[in-house]
Protein backbone atom coordinates (compact mmCIF):
# COMPACT_ATOMS: atom_id res chain seq x y z
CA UNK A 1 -105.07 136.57 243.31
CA UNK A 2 -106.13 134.48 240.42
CA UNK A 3 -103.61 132.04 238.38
CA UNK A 4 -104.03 133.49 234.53
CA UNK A 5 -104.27 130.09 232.69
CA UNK A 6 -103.83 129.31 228.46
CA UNK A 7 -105.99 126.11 228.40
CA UNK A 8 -106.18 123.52 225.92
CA UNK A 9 -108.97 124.51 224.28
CA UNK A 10 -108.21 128.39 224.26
CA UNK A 11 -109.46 129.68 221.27
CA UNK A 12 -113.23 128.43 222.81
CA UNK A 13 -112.26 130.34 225.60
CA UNK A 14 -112.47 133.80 226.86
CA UNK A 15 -109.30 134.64 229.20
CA UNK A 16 -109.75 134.58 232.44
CA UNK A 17 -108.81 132.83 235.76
CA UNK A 18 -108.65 130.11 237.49
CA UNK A 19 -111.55 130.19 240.45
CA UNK A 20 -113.29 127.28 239.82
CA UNK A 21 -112.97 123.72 239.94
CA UNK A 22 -115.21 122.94 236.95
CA UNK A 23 -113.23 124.69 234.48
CA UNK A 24 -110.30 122.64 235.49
CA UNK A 25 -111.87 119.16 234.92
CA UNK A 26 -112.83 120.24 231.59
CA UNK A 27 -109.50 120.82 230.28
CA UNK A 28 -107.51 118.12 231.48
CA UNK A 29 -109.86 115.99 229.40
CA UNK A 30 -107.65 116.00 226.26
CA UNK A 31 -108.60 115.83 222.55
CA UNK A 32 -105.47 113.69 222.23
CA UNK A 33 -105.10 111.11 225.09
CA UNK A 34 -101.62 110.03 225.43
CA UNK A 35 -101.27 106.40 226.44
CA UNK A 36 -99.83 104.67 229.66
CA UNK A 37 -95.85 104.36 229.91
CA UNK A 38 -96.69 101.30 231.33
CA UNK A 39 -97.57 99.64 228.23
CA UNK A 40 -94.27 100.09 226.43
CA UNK A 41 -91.64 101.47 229.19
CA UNK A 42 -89.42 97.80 229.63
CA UNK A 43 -88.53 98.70 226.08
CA UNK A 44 -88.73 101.90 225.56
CA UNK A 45 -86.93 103.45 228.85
CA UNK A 46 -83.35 105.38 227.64
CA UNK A 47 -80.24 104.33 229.92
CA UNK A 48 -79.17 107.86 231.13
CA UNK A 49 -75.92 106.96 233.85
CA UNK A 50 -73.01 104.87 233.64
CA UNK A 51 -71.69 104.24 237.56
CA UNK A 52 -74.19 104.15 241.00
CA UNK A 53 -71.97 104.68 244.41
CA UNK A 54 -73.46 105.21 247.89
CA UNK A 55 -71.55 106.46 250.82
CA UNK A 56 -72.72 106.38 254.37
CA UNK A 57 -73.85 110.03 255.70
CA UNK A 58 -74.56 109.69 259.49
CA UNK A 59 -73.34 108.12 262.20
CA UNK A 60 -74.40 104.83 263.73
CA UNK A 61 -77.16 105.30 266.58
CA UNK A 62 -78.88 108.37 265.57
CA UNK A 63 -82.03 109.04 263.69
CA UNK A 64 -81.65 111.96 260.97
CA UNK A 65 -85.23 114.12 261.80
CA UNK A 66 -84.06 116.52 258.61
CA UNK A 67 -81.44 116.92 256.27
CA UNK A 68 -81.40 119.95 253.62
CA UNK A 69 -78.24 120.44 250.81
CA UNK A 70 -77.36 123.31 248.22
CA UNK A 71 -74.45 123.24 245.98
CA UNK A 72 -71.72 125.61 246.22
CA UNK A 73 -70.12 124.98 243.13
CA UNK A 74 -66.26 123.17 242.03
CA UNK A 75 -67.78 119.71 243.52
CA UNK A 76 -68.55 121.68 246.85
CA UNK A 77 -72.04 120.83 248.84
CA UNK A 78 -73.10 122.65 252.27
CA UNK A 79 -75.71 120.42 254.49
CA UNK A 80 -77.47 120.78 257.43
CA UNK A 81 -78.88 117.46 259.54
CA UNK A 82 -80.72 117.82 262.46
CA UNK A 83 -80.99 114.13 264.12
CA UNK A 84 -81.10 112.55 267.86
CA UNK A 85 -80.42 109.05 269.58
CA UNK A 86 -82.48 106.44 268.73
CA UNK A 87 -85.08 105.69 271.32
CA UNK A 88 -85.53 109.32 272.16
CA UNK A 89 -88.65 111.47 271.35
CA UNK A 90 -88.82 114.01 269.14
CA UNK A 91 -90.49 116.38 271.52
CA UNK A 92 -87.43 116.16 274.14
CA UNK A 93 -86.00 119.07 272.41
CA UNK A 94 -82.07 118.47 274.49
CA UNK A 95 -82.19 115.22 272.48
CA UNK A 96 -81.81 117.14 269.05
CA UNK A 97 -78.53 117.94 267.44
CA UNK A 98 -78.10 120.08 263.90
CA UNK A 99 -74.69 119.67 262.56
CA UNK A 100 -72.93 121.46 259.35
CA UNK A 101 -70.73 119.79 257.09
CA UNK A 102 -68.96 120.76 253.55
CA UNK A 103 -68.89 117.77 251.26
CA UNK A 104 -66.37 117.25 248.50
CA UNK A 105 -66.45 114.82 245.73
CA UNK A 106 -63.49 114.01 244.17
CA UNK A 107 -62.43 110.72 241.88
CA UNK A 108 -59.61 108.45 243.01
CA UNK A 109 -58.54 105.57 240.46
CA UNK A 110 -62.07 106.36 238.99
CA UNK A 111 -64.12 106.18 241.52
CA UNK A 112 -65.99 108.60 243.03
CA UNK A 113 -65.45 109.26 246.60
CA UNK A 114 -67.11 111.97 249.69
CA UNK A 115 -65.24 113.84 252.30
CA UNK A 116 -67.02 115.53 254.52
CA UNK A 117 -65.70 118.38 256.51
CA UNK A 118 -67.85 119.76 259.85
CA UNK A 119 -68.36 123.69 259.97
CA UNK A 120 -69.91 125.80 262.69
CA UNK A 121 -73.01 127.41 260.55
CA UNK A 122 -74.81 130.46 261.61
CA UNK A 123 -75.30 131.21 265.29
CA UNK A 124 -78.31 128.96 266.50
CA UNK A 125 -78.67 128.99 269.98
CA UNK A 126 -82.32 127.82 270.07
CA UNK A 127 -81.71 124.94 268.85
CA UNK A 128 -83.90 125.47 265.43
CA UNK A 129 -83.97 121.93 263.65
CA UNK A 130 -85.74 122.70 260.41
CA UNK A 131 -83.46 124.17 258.25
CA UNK A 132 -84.16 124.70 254.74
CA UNK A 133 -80.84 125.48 252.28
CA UNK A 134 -81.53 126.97 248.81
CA UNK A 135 -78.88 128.25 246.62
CA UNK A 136 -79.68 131.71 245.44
CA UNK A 137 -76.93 133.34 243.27
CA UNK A 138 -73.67 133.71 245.29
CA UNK A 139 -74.75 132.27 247.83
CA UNK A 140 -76.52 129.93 250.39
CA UNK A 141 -79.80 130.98 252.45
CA UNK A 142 -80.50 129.10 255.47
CA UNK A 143 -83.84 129.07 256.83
CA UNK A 144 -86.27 127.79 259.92
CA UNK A 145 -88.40 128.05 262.35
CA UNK A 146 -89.08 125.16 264.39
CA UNK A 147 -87.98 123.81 267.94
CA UNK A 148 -87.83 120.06 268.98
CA UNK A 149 -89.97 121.20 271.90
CA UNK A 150 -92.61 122.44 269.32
CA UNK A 151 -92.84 120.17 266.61
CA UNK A 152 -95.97 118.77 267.41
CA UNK A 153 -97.80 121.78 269.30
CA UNK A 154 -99.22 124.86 268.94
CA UNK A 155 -96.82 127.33 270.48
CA UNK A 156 -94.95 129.89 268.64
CA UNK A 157 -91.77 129.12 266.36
CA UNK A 158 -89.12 131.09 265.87
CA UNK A 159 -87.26 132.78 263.03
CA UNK A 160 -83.92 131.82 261.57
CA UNK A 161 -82.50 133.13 258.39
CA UNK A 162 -79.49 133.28 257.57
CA UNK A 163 -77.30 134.30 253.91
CA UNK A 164 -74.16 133.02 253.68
CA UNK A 165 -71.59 134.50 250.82
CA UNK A 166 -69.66 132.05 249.18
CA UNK A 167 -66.82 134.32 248.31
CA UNK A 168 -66.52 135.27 252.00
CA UNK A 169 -67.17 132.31 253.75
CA UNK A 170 -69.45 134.94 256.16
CA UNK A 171 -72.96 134.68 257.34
CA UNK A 172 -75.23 137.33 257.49
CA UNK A 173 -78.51 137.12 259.59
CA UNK A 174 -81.89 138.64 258.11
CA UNK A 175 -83.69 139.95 261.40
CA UNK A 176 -87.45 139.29 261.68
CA UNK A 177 -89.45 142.84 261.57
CA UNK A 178 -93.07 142.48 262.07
CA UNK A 179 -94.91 143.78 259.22
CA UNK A 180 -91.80 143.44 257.03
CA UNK A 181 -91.01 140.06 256.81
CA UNK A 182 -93.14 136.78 256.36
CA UNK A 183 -94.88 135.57 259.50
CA UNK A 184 -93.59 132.76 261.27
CA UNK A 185 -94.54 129.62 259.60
CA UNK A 186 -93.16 125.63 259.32
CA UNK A 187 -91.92 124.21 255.78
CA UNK A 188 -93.00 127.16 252.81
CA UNK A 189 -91.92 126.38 250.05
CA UNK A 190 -88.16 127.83 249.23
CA UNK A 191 -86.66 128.40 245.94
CA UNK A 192 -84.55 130.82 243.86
CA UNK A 193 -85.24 133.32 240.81
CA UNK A 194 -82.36 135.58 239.93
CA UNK A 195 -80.79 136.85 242.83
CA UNK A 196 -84.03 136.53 244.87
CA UNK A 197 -85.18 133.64 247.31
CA UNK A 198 -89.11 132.94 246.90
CA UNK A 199 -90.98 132.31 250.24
CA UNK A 200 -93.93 130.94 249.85
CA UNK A 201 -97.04 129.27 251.77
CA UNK A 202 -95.92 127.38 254.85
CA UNK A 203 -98.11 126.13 257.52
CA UNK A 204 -98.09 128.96 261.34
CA UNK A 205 -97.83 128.30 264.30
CA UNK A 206 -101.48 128.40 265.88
CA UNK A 207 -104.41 126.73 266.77
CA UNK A 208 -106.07 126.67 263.54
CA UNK A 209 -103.71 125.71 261.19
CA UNK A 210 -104.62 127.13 258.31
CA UNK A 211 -101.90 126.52 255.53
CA UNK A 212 -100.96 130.21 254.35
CA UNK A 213 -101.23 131.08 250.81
CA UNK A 214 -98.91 134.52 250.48
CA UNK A 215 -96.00 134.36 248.55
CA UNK A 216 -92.91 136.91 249.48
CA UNK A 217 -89.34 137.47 247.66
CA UNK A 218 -85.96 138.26 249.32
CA UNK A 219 -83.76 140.07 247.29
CA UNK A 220 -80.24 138.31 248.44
CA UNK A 221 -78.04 141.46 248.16
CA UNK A 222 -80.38 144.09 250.10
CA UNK A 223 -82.07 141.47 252.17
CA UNK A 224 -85.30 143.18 251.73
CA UNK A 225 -88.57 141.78 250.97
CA UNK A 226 -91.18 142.47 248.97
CA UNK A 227 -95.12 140.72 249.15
CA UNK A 228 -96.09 139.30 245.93
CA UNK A 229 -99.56 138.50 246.83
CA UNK A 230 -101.94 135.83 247.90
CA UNK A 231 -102.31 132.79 245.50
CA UNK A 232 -104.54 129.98 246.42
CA UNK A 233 -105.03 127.78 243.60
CA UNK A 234 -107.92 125.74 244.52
CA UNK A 235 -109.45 123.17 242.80
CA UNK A 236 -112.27 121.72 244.17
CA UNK A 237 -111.24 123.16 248.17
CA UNK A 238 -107.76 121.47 247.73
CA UNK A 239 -105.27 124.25 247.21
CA UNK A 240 -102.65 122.93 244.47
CA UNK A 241 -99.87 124.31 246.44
CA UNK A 242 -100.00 123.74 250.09
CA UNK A 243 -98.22 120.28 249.56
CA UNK A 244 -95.52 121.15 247.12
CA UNK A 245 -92.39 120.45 248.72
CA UNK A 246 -89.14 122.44 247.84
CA UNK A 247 -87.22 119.94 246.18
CA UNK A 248 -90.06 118.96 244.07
CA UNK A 249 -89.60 121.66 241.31
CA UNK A 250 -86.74 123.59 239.71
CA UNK A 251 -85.56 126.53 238.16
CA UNK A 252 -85.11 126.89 235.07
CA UNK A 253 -83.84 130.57 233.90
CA UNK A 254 -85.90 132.92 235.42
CA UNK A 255 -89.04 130.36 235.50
CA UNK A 256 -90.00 128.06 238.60
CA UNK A 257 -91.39 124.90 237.09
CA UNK A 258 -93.19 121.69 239.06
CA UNK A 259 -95.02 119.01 237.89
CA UNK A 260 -98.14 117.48 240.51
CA UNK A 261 -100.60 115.78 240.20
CA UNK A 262 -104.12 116.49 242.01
CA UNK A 263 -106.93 114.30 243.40
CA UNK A 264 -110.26 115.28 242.25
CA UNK A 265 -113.56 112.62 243.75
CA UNK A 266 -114.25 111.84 240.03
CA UNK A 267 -110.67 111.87 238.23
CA UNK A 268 -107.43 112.28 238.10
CA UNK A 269 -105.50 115.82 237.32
CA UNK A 270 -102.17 117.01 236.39
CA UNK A 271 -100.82 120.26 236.25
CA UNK A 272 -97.83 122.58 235.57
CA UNK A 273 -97.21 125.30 237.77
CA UNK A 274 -94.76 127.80 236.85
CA UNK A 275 -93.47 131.15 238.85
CA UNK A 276 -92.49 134.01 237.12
CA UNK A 277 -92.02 137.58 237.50
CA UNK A 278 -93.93 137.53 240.98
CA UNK A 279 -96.87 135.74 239.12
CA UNK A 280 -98.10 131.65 239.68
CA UNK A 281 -99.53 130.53 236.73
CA UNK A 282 -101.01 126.58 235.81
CA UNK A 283 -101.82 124.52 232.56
CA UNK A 284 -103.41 121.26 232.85
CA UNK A 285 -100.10 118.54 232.32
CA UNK A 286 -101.42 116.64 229.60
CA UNK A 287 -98.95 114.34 229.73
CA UNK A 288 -98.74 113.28 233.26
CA UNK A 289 -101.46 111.15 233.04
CA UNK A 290 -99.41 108.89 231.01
CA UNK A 291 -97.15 107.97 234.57
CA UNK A 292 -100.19 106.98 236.50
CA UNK A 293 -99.36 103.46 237.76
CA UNK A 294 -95.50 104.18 236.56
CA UNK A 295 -94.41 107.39 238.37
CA UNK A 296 -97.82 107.69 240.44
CA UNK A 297 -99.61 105.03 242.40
CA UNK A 298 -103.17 104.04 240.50
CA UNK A 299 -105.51 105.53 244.03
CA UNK A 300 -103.52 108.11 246.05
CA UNK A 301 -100.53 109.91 246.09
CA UNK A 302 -97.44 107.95 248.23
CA UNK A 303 -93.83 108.59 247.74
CA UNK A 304 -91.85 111.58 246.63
CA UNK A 305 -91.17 113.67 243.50
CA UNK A 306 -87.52 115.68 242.90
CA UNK A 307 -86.60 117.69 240.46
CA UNK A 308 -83.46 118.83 239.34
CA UNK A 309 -83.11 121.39 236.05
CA UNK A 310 -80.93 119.89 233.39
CA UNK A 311 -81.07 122.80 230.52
CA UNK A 312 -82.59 125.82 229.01
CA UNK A 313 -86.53 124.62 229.34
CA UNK A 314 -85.63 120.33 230.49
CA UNK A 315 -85.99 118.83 234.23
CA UNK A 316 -85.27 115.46 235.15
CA UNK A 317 -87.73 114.15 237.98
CA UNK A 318 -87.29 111.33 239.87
CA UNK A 319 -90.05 110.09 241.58
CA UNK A 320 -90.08 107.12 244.18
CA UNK A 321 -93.10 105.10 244.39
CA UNK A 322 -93.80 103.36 247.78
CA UNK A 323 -95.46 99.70 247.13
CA UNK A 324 -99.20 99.30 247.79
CA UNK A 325 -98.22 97.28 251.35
CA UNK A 326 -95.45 98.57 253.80
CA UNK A 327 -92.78 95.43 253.25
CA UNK A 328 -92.76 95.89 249.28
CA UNK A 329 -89.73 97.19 247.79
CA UNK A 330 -90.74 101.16 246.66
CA UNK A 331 -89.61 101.97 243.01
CA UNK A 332 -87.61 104.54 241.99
CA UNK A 333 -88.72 105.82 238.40
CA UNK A 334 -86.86 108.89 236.29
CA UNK A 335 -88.11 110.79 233.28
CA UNK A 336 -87.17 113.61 231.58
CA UNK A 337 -89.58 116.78 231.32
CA UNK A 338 -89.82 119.25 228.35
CA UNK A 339 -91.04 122.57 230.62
CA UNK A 340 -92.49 124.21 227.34
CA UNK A 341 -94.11 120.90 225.20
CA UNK A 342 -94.58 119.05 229.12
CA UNK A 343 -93.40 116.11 226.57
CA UNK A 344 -92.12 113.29 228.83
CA UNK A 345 -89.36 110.65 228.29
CA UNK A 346 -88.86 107.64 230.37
CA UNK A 347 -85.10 106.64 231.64
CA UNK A 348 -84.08 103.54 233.17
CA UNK A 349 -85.33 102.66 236.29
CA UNK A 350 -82.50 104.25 239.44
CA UNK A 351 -82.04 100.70 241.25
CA UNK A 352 -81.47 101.64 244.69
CA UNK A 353 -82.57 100.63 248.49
CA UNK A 354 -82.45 104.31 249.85
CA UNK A 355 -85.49 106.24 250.34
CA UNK A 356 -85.48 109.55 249.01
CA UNK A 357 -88.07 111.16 251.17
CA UNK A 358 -86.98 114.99 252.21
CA UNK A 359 -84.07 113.93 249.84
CA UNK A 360 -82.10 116.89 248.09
CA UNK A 361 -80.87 116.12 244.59
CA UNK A 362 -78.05 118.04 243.11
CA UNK A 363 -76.59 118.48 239.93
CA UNK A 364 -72.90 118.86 241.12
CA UNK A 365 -71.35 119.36 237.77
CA UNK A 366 -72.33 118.17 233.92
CA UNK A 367 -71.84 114.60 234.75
CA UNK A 368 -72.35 114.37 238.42
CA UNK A 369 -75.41 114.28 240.34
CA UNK A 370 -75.63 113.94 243.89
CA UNK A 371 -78.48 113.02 246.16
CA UNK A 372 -78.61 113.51 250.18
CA UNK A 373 -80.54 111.32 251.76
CA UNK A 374 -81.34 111.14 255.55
CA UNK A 375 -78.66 107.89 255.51
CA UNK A 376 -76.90 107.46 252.66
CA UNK A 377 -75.40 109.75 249.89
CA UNK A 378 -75.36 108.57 246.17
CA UNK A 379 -73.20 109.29 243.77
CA UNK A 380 -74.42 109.06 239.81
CA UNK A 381 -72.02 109.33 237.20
CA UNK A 382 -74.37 110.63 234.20
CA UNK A 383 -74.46 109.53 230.83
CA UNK A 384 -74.04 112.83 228.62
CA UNK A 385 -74.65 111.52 225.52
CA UNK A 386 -78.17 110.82 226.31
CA UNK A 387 -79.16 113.55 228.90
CA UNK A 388 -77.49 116.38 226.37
CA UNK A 389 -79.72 115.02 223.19
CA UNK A 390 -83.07 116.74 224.42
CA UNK A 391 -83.98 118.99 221.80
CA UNK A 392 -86.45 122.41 221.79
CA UNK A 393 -89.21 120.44 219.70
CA UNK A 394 -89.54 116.96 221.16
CA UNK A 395 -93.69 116.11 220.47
CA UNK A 396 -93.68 113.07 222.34
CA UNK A 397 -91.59 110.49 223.70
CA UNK A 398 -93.01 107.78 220.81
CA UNK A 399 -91.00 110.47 218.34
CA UNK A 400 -88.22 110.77 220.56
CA UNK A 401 -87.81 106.94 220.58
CA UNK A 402 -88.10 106.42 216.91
CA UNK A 403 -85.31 108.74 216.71
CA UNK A 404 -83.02 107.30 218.92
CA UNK A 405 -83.47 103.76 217.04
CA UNK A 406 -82.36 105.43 213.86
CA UNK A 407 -79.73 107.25 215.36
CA UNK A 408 -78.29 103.27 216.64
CA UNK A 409 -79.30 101.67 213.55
């Protein structure tokens, strides 16, 4: 399945799809270049929270292998850790634990404080230490596939899926029929539309392992599935979507939006990718360029990108930047994406130590946001007179910044 595209440069265009690289490269080369962030950002950045807080989340002597979160509403967060003793392999699967907590946030004398409350889960008496949580309507959907024992070969994986229903506190399994369901598979990417959970990609469990490309949707009150199709989007052989990570877009209505950038031999690319109505769909990001050396690294991708949606059509990313030797300090930089213009603002840099690798970030409530790390969680009180003043025709963040001066002045 092709990805329809609206390029740039569409009225010189016939519509089509996206099958080759060449294409592509053409349109991300702008007629309007925007600059680098890095020229202006110490003065232009926008302070967007008031109050940082970190609270420790595991205990002392154990390595956290994965950690996934989903919110379940009035301050309420389920997570899932799977971790073991440091010293200990990963492949000694009796050495792995997964553990199920509800976390609370509450305020006491103003400040924010966690309490954390262990549940049983679903039934998992394989020992599964993958899990993936995604909030999908009323409720939670718990998936994985992968043993301790298996992490690192090629035998088969198992499947694990699991709804839970807020309202009831109940879980309800969704069997595995062959035929029916989507093959077994490590990491696809998970997220929600309407009251649907969208499976898609994932690498299998075999010799050759080919990333897989198919992209399914579970409908979270008949648990039945329905195939959506096949959707490579490849760009020069690199598919665009093998190595997007869950947390790395959001929802926003009934549209998936992520921002990525691609490495091409010649140049660099940036696209939007959007999901809607069982369709993928790209544009070139003609704005992303403008965080290369700020949000991306200058040569290759290293660090993370997570998204969280804060409106109708705006998404605040915050990407962490790893230093260009192992001992340097990584960089945590935020911005604020416009999902219809792909405008860009800059916010203050997030000064903390934690790395937010496999990290889940949470909006909690209007003012709250939350991120789970494998260590440490962090509170962020947010500053809602900034984050709220996004409006539906921002063209540009040199605009948006002019504006905010008069607004002070």
């Amino acid at each position: 399945m092709g990805l329809p595209c609206e390029w740039p440069d569409a009225e010189n265009r016939s519509a089509g799809y996206l099958t080759t690289s060449s294409d592509l490269v053409d349109a991300q080369t702008p007629r309007r270049l925007s600059p680098s962030l890095s020229e202006y950002l110490p003065m232009e950045r926008l302070p967007w929270y008031t109050d940082v807080s970190t609270h420790p989340a595991q205990s002392k002597g154990e390595v956290v292998t994965n950690i996934s979160a989903a919110s379940l509403g009035e301050n309420r967060v389920m997570t899932t850790t799977s971790s073991m003793r440091q010293g200990m392999f990963h492949g000694m699967g009796q050495s792995v634990k997964t553990s199920w907590s509800i976390l609370t946030l509450s305020h006491s004398d103003g400040e924010p404080s966690i309490t954390s409350e262990t549940i049983p889960g679903p039934p998992n008496p394989k020992g599964v230490c993958d899990v993936q949580l995604v909030r999908v309507a009323d409720t939670v959907v718990a998936y994985g596939s992968n043993l301790p024992s298996t992490a690192h070969s090629d035998q088969s994986g198992l499947w694990f899926m699991w709804v839970y229903s807020i309202a009831t506190d109940k879980w309800t399994e969704v069997p595995y029929i062959d035929g029916d369901t989507p093959s077994l598979r490590q990491r696809p990417l998970l997220f929600a539309v309407g009251d649907s959970l969208v499976f898609r990609g994932g690498v299998p469990y075999a010799v050759v392992r080919v990333p897989k490309t198919d992209t399914w949707e579970l409908s979270v009150q008949t648990h039945n599935w329905t195939y959506k199709g096949e959707c490579d989007a490849v760009v020069d052989g690199l598919p665009l979507l093998v190595d997007l990570h869950s947390g790395q877009g959001s929802t926003i209505g009934e549209t998936y939006h992520a921002f990525k950038r691609g490495l091409h031999p010649e140049k660099l690319l940036f696209y939007h990718l959007q999901y809607s109505g069982g369709n993928w769909d790209v544009e070139p990001d003609l704005w992303g360029s403008s965080l290369t050396g700020v949000a991306y690294s200058q040569h290759a991708w290293q660090g993370s990108a997570s998204a969280v949606s804060l409106s109708d059509q705006h998404q605040l990313v915050i990407y962490q930047k790893k230093g260009e030797w192992s001992w340097e300090p990584v960089t945590t930089e935020c911005v604020v994406r416009d999902c219809i213009s792909l405008d860009v603002v800059p916010l203050e840099v997030l000064s903390v130590d934690e790395k937010l690798q496999n990290a889940t970030v949470l909006l909690v409530n209007p003012e709250t946001l939350l991120i789970v790390c494998a260590e440490t969680y962090i509170v962020m009180t947010l500053d809602p007179r900034v984050l709220c003043r996004f409006h539906s025709s921002m063209v540009g963040f040199h605009e948006f910044c002019d504006r905010e001066r008069d607004d002070s002045g």
